[in-house]
C-alpha atoms as a PDB file:
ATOM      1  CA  UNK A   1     222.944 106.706-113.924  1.00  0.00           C
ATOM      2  CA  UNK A   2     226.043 108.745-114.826  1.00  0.00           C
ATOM      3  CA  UNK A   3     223.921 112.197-113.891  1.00  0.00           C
ATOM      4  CA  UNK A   4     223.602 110.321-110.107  1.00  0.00           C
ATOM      5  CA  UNK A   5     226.892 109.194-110.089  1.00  0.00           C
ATOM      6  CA  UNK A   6     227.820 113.032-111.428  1.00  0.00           C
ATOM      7  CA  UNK A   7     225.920 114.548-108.510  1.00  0.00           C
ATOM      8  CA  UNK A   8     227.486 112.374-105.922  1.00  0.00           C
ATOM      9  CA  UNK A   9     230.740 113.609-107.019  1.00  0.00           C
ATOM     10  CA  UNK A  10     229.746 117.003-106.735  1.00  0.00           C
ATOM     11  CA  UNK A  11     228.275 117.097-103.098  1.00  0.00           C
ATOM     12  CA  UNK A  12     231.704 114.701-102.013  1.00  0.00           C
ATOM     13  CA  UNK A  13     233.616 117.636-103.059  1.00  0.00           C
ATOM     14  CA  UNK A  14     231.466 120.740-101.633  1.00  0.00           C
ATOM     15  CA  UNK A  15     232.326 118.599 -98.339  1.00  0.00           C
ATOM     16  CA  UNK A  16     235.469 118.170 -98.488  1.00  0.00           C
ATOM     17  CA  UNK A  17     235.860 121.292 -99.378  1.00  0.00           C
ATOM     18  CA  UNK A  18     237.908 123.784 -97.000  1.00  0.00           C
ATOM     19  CA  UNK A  19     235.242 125.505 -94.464  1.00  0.00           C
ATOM     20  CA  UNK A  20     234.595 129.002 -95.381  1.00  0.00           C
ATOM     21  CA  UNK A  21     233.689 131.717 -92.772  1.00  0.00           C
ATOM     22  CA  UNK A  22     231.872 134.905 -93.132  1.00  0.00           C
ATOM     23  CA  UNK A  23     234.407 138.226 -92.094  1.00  0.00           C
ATOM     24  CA  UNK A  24     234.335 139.208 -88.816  1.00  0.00           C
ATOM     25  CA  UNK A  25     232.818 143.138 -88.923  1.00  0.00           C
ATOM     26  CA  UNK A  26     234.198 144.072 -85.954  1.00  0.00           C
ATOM     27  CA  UNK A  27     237.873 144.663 -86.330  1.00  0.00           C
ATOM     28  CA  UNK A  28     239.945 142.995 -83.589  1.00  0.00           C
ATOM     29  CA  UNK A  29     241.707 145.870 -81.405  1.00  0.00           C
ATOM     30  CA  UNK A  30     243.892 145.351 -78.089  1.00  0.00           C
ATOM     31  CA  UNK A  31     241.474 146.191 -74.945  1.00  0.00           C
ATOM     32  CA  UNK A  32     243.252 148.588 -72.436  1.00  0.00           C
ATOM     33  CA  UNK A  33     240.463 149.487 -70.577  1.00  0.00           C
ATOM     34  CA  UNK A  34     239.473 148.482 -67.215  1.00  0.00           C
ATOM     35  CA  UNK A  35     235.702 148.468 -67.590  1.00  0.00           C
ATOM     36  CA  UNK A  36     235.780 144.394 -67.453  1.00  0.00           C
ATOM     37  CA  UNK A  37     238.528 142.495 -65.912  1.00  0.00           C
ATOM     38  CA  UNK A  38     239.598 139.628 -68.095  1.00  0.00           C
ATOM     39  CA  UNK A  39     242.246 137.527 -65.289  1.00  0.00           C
ATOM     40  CA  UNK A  40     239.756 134.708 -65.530  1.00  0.00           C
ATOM     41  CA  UNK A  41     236.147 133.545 -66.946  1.00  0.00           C
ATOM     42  CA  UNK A  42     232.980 134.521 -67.300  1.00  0.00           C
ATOM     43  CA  UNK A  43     230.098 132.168 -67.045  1.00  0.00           C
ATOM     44  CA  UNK A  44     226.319 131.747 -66.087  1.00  0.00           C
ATOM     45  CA  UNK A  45     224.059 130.045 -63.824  1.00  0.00           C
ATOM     46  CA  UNK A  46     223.124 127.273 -63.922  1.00  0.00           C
ATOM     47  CA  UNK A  47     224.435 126.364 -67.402  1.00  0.00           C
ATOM     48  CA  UNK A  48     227.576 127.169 -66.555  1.00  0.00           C
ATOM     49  CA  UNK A  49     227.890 129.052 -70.483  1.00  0.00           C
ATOM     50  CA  UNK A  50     231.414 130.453 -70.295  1.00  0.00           C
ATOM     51  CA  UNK A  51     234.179 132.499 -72.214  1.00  0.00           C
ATOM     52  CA  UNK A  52     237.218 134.339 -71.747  1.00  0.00           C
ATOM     53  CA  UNK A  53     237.797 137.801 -72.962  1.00  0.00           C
ATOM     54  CA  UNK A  54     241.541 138.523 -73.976  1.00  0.00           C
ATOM     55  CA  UNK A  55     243.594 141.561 -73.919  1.00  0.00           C
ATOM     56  CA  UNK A  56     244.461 141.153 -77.370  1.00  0.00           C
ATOM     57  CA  UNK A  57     240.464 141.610 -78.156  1.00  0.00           C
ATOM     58  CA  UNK A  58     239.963 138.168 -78.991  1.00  0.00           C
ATOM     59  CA  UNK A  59     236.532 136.322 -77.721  1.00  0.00           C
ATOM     60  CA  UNK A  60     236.886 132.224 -77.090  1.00  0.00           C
ATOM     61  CA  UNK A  61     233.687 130.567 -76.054  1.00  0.00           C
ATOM     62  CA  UNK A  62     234.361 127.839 -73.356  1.00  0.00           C
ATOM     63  CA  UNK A  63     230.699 126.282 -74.613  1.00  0.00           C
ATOM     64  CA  UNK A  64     227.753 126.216 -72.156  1.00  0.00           C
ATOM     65  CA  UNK A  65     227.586 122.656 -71.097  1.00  0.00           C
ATOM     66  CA  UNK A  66     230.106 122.446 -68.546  1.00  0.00           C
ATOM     67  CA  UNK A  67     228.335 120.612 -65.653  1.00  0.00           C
ATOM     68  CA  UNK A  68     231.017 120.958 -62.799  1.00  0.00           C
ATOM     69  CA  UNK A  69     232.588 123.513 -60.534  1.00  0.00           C
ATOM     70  CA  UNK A  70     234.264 126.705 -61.201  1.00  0.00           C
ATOM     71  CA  UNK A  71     237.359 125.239 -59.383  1.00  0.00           C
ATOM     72  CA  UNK A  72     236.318 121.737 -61.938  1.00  0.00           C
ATOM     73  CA  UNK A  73     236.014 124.468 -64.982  1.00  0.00           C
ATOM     74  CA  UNK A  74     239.883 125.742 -63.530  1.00  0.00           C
ATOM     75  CA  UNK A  75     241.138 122.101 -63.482  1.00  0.00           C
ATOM     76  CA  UNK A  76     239.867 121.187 -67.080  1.00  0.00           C
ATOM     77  CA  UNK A  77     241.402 124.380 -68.728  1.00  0.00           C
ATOM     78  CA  UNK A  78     244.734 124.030 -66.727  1.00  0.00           C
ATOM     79  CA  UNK A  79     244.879 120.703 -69.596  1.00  0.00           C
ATOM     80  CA  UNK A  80     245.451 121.573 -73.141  1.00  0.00           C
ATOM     81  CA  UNK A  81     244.455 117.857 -74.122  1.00  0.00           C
ATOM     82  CA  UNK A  82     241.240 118.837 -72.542  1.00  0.00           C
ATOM     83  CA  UNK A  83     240.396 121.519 -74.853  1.00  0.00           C
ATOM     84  CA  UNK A  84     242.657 121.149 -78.169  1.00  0.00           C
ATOM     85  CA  UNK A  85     240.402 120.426 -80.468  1.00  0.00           C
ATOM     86  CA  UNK A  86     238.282 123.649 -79.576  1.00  0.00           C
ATOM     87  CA  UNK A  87     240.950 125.625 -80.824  1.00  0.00           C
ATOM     88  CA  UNK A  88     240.482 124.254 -84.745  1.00  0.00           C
ATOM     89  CA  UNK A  89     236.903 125.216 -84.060  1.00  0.00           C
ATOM     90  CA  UNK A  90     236.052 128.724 -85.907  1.00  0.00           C
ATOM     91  CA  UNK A  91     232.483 128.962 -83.933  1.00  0.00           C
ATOM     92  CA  UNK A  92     234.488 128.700 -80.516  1.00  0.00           C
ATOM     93  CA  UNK A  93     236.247 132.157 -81.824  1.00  0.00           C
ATOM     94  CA  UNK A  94     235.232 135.876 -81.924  1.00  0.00           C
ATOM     95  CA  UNK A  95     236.659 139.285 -81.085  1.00  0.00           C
ATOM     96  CA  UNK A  96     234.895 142.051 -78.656  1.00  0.00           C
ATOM     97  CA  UNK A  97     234.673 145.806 -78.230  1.00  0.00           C
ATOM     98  CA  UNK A  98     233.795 147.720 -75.366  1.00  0.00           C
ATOM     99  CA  UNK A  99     232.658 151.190 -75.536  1.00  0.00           C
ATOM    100  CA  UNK A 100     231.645 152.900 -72.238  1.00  0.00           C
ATOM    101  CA  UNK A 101     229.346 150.670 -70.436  1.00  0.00           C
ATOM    102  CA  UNK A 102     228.692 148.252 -73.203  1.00  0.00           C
ATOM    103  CA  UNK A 103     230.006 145.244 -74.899  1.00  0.00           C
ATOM    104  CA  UNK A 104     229.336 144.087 -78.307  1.00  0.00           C
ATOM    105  CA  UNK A 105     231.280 140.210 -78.887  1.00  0.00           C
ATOM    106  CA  UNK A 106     231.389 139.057 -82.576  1.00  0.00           C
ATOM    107  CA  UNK A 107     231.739 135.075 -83.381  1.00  0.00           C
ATOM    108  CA  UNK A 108     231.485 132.458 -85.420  1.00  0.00           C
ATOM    109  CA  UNK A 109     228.589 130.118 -85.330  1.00  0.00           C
ATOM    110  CA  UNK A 110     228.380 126.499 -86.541  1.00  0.00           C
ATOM    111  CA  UNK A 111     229.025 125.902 -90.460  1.00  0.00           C
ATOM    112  CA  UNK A 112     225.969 125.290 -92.545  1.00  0.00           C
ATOM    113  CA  UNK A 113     225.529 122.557 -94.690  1.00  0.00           C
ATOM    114  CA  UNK A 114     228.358 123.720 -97.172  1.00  0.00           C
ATOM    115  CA  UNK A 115     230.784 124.259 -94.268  1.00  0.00           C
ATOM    116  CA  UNK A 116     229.986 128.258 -94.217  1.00  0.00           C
ATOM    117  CA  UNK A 117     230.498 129.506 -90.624  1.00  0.00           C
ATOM    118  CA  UNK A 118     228.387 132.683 -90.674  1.00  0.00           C
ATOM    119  CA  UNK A 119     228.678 135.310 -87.959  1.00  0.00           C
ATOM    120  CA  UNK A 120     226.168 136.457 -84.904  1.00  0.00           C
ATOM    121  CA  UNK A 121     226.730 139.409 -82.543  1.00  0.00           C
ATOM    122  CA  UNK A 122     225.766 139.429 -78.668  1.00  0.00           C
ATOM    123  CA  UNK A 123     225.355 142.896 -77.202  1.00  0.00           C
ATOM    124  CA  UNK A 124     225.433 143.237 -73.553  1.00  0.00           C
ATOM    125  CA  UNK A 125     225.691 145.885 -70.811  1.00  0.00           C
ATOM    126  CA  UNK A 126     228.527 145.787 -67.885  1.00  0.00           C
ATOM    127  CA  UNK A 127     226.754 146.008 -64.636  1.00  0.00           C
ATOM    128  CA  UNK A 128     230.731 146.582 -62.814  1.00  0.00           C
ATOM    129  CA  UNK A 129     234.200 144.629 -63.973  1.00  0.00           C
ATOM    130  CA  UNK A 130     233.069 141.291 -62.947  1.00  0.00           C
ATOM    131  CA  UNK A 131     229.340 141.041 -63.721  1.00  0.00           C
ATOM    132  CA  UNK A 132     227.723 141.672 -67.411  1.00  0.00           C
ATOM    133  CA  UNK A 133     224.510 140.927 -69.077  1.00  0.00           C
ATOM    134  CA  UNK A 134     224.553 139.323 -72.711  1.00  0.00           C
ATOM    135  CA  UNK A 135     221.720 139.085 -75.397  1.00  0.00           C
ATOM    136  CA  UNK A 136     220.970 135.867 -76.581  1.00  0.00           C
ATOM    137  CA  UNK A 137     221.281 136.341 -80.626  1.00  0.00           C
ATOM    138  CA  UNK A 138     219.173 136.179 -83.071  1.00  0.00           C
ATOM    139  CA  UNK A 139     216.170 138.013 -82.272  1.00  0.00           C
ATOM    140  CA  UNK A 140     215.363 136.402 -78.611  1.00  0.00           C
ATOM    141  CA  UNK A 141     215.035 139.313 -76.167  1.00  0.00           C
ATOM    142  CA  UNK A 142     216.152 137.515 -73.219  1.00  0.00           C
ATOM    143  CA  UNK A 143     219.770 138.506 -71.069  1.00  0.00           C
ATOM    144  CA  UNK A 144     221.528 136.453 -69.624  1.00  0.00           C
ATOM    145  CA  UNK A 145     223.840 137.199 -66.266  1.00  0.00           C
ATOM    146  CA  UNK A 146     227.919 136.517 -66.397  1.00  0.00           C
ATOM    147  CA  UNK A 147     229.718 136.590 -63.418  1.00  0.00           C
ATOM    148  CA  UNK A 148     233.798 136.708 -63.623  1.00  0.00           C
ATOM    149  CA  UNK A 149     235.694 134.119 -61.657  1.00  0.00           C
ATOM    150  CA  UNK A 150     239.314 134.848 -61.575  1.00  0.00           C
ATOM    151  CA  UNK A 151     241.819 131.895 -62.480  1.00  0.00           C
ATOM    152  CA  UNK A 152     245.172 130.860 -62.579  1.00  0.00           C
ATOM    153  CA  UNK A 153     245.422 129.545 -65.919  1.00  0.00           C
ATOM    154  CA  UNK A 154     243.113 130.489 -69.125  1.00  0.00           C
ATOM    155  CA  UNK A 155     243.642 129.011 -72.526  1.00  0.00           C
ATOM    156  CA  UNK A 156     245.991 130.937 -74.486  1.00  0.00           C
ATOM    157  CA  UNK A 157     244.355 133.394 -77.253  1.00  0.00           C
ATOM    158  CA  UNK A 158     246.756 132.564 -80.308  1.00  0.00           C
ATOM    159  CA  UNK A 159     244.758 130.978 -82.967  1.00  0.00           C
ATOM    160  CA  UNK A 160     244.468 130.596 -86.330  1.00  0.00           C
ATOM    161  CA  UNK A 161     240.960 132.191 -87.300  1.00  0.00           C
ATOM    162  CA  UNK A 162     241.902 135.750 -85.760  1.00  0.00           C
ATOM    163  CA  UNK A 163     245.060 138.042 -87.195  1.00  0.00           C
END
């Protein structure tokens, strides 16, 4: 009895215990290029996948769910209350590089069972500066297309996972 009552104590604290996250490998660097322009979102069809790129270098995934239209997707990010909670999210967080024609985006995925957020890459190729195509990661060799819509309002890129 007290070795059960011992282990539930132990596994209560592992998750309660402040979330860890893997280090980001790529190092977070102001983009001044104009290889990609980054005055709105990028997203896919049909999914409607989407994330805004930053001229600070800093990634923040949007989530690929997002069932209305671009000028619906405008609306909802024009409200902070509509997105708040996304920003204490580390997996909605990442940084990106570009070098020549290709992008390379480095985030956060969903904690494990410990609250570990471990890291994934995507790797993509820019077609021009509103149109890219982006691995899916882990091992599937599939690309998906992003297209850029511009908009007036994007979430802002402070946060507390990236320095």
């Amino acid at each position: 009895m007290q070795k059960a009552i011992m282990l539930i104590i132990i596994l209560g604290s592992l998750t309660t215990a402040k979330c860890s996250r893997d280090a980001l490998r790529i190092e977070r660097q102001n983009y001044t290029g104009n290889n990609l322009r980054i005055d709105g979102v990028y997203y896919n069809k049909p999914q409607k996948g989407h994330f805004f790129l930053y001229r600070n270098g800093v990634f923040f995934d949007g989530g690929s769910r997002f069932n209305g239209s671009l000028d619906e997707l405008e609306r909802y990010y024009s409200q902070k209350e509509n997105y708040k909670t996304a920003y204490e999210l580390p997996y909605r967080w990442g940084v990106f590089k570009i070098d020549n024609n290709e992008i390379t985006i480095e985030k956060w995925i969903s904690g494990d069972a410990f609250g570990r957020y471990k890291t994934t890459k995507y790797h993509g190729i820019i077609i021009n500066d509103t149109t890219m195509l982006l691995n899916r990661p882990g091992g599937i060799l599939e690309l998906d297309t992003f297209y850029f819509h511009k908009v007036s309002i994007k979430p802002d890129s402070t946060n507390i996972f990236i320095k």
